[in-house]
Each structure stands twice: as C-alpha cells, then as structure tokens.
PDB file of N, CA and C in Angstrom:
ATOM      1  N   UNK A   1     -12.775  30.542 -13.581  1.00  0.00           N
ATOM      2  CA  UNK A   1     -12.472  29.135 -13.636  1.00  0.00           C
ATOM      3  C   UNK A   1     -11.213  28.877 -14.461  1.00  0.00           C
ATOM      4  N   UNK A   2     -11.294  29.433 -15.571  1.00  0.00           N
ATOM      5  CA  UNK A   2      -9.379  29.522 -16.366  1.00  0.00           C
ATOM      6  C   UNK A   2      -8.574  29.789 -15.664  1.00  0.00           C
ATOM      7  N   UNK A   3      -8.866  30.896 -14.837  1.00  0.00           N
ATOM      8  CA  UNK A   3      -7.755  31.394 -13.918  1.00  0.00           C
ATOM      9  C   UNK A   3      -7.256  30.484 -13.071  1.00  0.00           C
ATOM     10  N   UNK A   4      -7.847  29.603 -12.757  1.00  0.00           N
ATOM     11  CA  UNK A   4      -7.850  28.226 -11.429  1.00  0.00           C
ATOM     12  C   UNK A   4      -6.768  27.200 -12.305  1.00  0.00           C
ATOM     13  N   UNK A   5      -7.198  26.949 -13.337  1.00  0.00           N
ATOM     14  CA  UNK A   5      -6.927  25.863 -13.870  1.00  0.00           C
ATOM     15  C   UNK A   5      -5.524  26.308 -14.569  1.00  0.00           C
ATOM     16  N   UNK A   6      -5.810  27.326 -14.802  1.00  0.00           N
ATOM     17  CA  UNK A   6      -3.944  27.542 -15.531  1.00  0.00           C
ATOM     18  C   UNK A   6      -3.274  27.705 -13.867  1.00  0.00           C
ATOM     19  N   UNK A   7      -3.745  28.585 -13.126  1.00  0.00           N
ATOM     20  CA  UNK A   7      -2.855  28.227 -11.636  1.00  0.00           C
ATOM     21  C   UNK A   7      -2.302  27.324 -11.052  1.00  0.00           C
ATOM     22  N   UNK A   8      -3.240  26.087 -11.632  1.00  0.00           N
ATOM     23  CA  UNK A   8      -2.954  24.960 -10.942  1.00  0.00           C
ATOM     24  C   UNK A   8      -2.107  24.308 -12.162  1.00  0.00           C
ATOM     25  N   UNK A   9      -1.733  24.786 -13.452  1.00  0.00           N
ATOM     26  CA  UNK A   9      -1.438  23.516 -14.335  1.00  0.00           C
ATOM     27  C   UNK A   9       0.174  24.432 -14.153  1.00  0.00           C
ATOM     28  N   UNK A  10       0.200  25.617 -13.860  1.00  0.00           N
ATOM     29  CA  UNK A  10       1.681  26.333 -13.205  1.00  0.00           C
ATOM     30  C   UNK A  10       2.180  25.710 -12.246  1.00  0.00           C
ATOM     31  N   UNK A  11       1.349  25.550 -11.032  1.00  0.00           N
ATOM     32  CA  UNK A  11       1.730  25.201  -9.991  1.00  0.00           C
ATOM     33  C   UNK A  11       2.220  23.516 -10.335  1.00  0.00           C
ATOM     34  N   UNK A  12       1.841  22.767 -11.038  1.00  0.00           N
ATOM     35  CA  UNK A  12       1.606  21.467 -11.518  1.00  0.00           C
ATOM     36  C   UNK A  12       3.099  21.458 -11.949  1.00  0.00           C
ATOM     37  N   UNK A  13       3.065  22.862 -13.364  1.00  0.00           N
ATOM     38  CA  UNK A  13       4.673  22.394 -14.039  1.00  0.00           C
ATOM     39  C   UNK A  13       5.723  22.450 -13.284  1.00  0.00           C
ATOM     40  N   UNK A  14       5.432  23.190 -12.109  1.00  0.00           N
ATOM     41  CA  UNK A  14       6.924  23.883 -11.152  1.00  0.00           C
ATOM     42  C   UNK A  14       7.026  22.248 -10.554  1.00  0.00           C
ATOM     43  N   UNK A  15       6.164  21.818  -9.832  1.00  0.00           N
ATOM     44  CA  UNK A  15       5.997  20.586  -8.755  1.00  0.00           C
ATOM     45  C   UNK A  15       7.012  19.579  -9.885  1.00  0.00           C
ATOM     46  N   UNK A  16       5.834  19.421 -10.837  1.00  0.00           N
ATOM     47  CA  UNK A  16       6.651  18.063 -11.922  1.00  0.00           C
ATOM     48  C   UNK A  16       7.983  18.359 -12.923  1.00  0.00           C
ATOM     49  N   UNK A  17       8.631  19.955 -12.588  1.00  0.00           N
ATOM     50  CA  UNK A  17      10.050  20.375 -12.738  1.00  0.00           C
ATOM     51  C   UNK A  17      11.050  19.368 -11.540  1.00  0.00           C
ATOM     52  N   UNK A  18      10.463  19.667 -10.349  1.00  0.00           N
ATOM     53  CA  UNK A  18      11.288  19.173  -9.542  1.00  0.00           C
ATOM     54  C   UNK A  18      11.287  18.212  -9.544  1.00  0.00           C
ATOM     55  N   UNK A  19       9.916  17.241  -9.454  1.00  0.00           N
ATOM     56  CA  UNK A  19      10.081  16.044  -9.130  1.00  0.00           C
ATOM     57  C   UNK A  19      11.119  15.614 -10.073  1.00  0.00           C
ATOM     58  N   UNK A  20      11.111  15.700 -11.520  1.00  0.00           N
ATOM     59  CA  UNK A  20      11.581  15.458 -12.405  1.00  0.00           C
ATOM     60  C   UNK A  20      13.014  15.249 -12.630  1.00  0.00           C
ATOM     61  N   UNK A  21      13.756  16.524 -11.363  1.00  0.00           N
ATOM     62  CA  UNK A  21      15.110  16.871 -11.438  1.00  0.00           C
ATOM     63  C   UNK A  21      15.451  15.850 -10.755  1.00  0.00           C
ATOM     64  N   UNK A  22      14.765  15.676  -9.537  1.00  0.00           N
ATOM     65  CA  UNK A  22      15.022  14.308  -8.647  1.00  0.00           C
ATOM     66  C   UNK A  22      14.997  13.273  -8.880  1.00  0.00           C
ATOM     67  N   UNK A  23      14.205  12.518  -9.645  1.00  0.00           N
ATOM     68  CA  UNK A  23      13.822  11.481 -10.725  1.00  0.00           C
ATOM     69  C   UNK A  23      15.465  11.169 -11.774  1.00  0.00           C
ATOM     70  N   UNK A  24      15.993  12.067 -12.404  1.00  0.00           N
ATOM     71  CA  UNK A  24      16.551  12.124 -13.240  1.00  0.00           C
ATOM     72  C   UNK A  24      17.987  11.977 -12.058  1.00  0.00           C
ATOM     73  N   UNK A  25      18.373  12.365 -11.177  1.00  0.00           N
ATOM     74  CA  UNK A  25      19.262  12.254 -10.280  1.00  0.00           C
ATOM     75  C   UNK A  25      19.646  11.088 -10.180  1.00  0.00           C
ATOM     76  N   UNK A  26      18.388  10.363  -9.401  1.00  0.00           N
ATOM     77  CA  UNK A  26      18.268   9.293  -8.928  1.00  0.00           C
ATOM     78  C   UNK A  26      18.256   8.374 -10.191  1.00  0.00           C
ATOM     79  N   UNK A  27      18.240   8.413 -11.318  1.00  0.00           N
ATOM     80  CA  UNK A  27      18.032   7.308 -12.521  1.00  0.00           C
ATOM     81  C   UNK A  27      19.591   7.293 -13.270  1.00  0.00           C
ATOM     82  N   UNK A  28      20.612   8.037 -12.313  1.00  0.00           N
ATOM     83  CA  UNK A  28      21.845   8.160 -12.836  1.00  0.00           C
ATOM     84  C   UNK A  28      22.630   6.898 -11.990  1.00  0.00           C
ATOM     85  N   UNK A  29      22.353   6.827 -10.805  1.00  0.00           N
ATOM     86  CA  UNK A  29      22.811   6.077 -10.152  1.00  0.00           C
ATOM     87  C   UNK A  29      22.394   4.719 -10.987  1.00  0.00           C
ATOM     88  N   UNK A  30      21.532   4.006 -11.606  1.00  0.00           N
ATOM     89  CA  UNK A  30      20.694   2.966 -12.135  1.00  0.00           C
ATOM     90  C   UNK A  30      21.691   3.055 -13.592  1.00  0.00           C
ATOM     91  N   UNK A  31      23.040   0.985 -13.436  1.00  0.00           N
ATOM     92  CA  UNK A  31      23.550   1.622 -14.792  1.00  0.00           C
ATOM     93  C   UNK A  31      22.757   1.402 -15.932  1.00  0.00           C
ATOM     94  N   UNK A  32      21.451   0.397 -15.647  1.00  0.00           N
ATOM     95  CA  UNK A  32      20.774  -0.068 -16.727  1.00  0.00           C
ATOM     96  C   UNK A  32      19.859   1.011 -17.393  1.00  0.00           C
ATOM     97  N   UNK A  33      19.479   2.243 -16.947  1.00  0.00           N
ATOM     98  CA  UNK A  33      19.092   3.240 -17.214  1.00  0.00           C
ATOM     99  C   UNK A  33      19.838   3.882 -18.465  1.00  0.00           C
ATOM    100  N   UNK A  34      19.197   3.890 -19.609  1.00  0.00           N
ATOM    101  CA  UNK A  34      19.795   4.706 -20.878  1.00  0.00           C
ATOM    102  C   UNK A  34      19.210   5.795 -20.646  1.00  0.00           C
ATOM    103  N   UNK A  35      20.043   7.049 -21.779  1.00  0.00           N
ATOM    104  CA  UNK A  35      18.898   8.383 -21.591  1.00  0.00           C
ATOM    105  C   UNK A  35      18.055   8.310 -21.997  1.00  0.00           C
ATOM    106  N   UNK A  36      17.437   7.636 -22.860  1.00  0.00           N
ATOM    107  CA  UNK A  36      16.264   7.512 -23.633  1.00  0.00           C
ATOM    108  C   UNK A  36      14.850   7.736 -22.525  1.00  0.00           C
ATOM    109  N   UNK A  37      15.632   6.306 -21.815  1.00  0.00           N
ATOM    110  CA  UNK A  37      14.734   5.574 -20.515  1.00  0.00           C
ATOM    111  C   UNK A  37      14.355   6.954 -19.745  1.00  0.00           C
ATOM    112  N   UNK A  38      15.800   7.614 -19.458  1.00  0.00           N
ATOM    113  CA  UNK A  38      15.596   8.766 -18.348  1.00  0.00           C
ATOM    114  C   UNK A  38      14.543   9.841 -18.792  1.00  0.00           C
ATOM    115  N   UNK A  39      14.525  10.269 -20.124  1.00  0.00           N
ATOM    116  CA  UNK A  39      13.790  11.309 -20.385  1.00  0.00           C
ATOM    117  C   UNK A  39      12.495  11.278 -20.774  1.00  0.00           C
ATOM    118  N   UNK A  40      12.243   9.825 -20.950  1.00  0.00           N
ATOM    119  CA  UNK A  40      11.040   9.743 -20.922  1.00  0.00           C
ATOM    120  C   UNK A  40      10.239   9.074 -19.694  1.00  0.00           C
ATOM    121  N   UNK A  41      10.685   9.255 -18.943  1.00  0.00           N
ATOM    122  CA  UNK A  41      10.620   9.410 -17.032  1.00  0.00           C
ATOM    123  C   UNK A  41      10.014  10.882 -16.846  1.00  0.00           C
ATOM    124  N   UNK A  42      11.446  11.170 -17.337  1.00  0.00           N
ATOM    125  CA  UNK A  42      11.639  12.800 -17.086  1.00  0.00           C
ATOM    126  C   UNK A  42       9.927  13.192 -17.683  1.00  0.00           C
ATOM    127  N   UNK A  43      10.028  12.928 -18.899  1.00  0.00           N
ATOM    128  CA  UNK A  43       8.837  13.979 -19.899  1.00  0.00           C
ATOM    129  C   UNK A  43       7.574  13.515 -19.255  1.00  0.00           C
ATOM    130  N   UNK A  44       7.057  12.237 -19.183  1.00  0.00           N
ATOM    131  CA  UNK A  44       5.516  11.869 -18.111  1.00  0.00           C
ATOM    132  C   UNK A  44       5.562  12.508 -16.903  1.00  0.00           C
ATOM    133  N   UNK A  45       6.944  12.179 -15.788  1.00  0.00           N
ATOM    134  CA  UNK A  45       6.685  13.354 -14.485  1.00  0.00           C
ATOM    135  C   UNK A  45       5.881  14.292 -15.158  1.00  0.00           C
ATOM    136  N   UNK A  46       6.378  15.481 -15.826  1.00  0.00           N
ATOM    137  CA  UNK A  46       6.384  16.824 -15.697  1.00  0.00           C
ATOM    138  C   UNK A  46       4.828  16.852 -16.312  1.00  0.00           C
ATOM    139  N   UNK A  47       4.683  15.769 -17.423  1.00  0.00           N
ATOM    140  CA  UNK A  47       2.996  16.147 -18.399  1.00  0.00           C
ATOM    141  C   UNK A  47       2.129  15.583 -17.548  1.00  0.00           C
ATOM    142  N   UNK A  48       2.512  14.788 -16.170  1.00  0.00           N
ATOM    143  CA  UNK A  48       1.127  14.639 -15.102  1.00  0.00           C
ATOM    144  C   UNK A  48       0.930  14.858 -14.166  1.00  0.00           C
ATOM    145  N   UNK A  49       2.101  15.518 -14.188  1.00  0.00           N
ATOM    146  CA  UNK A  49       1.888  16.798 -12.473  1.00  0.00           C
ATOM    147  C   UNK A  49       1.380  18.097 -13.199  1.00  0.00           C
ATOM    148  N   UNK A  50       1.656  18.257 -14.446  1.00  0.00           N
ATOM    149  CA  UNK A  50       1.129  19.732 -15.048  1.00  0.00           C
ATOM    150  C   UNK A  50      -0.568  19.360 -15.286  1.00  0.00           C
ATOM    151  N   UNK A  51      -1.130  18.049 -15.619  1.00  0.00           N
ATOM    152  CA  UNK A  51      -2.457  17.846 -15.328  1.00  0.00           C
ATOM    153  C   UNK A  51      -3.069  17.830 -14.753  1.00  0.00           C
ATOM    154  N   UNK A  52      -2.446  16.897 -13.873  1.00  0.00           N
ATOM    155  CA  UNK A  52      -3.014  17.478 -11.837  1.00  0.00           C
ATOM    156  C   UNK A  52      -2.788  18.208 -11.270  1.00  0.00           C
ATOM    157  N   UNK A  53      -1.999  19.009 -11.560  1.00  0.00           N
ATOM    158  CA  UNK A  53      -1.730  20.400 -10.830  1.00  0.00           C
ATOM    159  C   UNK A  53      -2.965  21.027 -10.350  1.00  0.00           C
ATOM    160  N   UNK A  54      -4.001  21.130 -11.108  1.00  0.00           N
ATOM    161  CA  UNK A  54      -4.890  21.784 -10.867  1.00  0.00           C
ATOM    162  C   UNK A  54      -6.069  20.911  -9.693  1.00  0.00           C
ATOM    163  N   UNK A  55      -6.031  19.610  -9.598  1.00  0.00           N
ATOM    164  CA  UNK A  55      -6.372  18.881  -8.398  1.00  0.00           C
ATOM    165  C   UNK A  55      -5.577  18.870  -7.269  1.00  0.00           C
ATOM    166  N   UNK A  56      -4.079  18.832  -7.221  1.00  0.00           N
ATOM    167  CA  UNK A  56      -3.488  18.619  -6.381  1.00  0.00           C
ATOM    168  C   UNK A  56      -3.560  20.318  -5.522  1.00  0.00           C
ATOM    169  N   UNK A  57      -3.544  20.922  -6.558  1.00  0.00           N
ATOM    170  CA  UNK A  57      -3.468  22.633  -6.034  1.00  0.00           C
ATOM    171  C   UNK A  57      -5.056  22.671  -4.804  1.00  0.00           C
ATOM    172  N   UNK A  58      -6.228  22.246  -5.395  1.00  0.00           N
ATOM    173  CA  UNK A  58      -7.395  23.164  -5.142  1.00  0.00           C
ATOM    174  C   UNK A  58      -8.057  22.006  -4.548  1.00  0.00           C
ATOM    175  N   UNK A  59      -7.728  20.881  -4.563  1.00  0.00           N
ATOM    176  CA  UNK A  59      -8.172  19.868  -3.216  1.00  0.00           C
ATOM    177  C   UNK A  59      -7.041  19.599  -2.406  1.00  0.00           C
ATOM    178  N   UNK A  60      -5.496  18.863  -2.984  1.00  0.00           N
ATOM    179  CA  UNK A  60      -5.191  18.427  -1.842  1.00  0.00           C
ATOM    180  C   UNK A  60      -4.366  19.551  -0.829  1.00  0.00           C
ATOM    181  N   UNK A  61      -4.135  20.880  -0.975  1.00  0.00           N
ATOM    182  CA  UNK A  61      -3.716  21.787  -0.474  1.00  0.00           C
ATOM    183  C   UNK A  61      -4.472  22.130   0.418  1.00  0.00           C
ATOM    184  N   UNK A  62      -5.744  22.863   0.108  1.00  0.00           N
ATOM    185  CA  UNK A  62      -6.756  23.169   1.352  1.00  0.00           C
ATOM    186  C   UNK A  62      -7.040  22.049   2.441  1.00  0.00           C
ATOM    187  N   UNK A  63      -7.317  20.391   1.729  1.00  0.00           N
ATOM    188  CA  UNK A  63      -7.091  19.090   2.732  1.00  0.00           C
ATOM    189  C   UNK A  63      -5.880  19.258   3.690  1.00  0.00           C
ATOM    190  N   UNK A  64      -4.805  19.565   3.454  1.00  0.00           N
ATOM    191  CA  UNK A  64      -3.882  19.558   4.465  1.00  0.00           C
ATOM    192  C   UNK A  64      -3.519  20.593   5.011  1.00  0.00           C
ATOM    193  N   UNK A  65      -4.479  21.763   5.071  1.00  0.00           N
ATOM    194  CA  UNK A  65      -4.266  22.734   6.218  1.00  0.00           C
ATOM    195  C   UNK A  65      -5.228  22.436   6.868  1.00  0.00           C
ATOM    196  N   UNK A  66      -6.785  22.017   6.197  1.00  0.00           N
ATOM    197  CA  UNK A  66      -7.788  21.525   7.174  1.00  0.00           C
ATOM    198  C   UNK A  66      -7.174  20.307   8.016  1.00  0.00           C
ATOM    199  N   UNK A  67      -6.643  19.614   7.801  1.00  0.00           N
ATOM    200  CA  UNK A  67      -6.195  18.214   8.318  1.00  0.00           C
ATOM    201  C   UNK A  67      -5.604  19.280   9.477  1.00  0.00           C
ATOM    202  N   UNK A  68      -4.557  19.621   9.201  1.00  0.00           N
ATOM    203  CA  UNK A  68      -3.354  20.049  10.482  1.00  0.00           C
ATOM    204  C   UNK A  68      -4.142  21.083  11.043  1.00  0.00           C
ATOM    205  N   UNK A  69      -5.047  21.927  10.688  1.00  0.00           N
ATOM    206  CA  UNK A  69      -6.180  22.555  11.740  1.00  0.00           C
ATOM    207  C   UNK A  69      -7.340  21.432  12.625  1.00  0.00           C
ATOM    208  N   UNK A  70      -7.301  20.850  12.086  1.00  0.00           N
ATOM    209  CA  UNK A  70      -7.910  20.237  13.152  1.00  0.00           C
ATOM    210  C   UNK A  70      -7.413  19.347  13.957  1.00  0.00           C
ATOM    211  N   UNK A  71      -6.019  18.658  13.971  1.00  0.00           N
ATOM    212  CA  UNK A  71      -4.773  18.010  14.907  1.00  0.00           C
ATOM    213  C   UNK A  71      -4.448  19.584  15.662  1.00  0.00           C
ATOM    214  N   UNK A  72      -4.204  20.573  15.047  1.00  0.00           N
ATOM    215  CA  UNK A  72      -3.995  21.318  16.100  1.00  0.00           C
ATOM    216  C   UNK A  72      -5.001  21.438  17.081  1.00  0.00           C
ATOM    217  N   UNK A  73      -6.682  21.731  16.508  1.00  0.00           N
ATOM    218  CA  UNK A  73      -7.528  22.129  17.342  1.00  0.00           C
ATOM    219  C   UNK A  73      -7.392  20.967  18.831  1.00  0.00           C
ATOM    220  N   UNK A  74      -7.177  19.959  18.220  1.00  0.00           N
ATOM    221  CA  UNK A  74      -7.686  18.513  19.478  1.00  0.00           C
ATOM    222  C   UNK A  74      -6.251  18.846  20.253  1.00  0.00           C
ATOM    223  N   UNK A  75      -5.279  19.194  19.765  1.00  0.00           N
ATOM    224  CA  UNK A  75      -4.412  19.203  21.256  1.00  0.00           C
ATOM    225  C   UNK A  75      -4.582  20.301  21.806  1.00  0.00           C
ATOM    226  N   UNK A  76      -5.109  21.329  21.468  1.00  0.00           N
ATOM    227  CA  UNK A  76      -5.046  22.287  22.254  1.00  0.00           C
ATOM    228  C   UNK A  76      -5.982  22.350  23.201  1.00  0.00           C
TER     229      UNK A  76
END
C-alpha cells in the first residue's frame, strides 16, 4: 500500500511539474500578475496534484482505459 501511494504522489509531482510550467507560461502573458501571485499558483499546482496523484493514478487511469474499452467494444 506505500508502494501505491508514493507511486501515485510521483506520478502526482511529475503531472503538477507540468501543469505548473504551463500555468506559469500562461500567467506571464497576465500584466497584473506579480511573481509573488505566479509562484504561489505555481507552489498549490504542484502540492495538489502531488496529493492526488495517488487518486488520479489508481482510479482515474484504469476509468479511462475501461471507458475507451468499452467505446471500442460497441463499435466493433
């Protein structure tokens, strides 16, 4: 069960790395955006995708291969 949960809080930090990079991209364009503003954007992304990581990993992952297995099954 540790093993799950640090997997998923990895998988969590990588996800809320990126989102984060994108987030921070996009908050450059915004001139009312200080860095302050940005990094603490930045720092919640990353500390609640690294929490859910471990939900998003071990429910909504298996949900969307079951989902697209069974759209495949009906057209075929």
């Amino acid at each position: 069960m540790n093993d799950a949960l640090l997997a998923g809080a990895v998988f969590g930090f990588v996800l809320g790395v990126l989102h984060a990079t994108a987030l921070w991209r996009a908050a450059l364009r915004f001139p009312g955006a200080t860095p302050a503003t940005r990094l603490r954007y930045v720092a919640w992304t990353i500390a609640l995708w690294t929490l859910f990581g471990s939900y998003v990993l071990w429910l909504w992952a298996p949900a969307c291969v079951a989902y697209a297995w069974v759209v495949w099954r009906r057209r075929a």
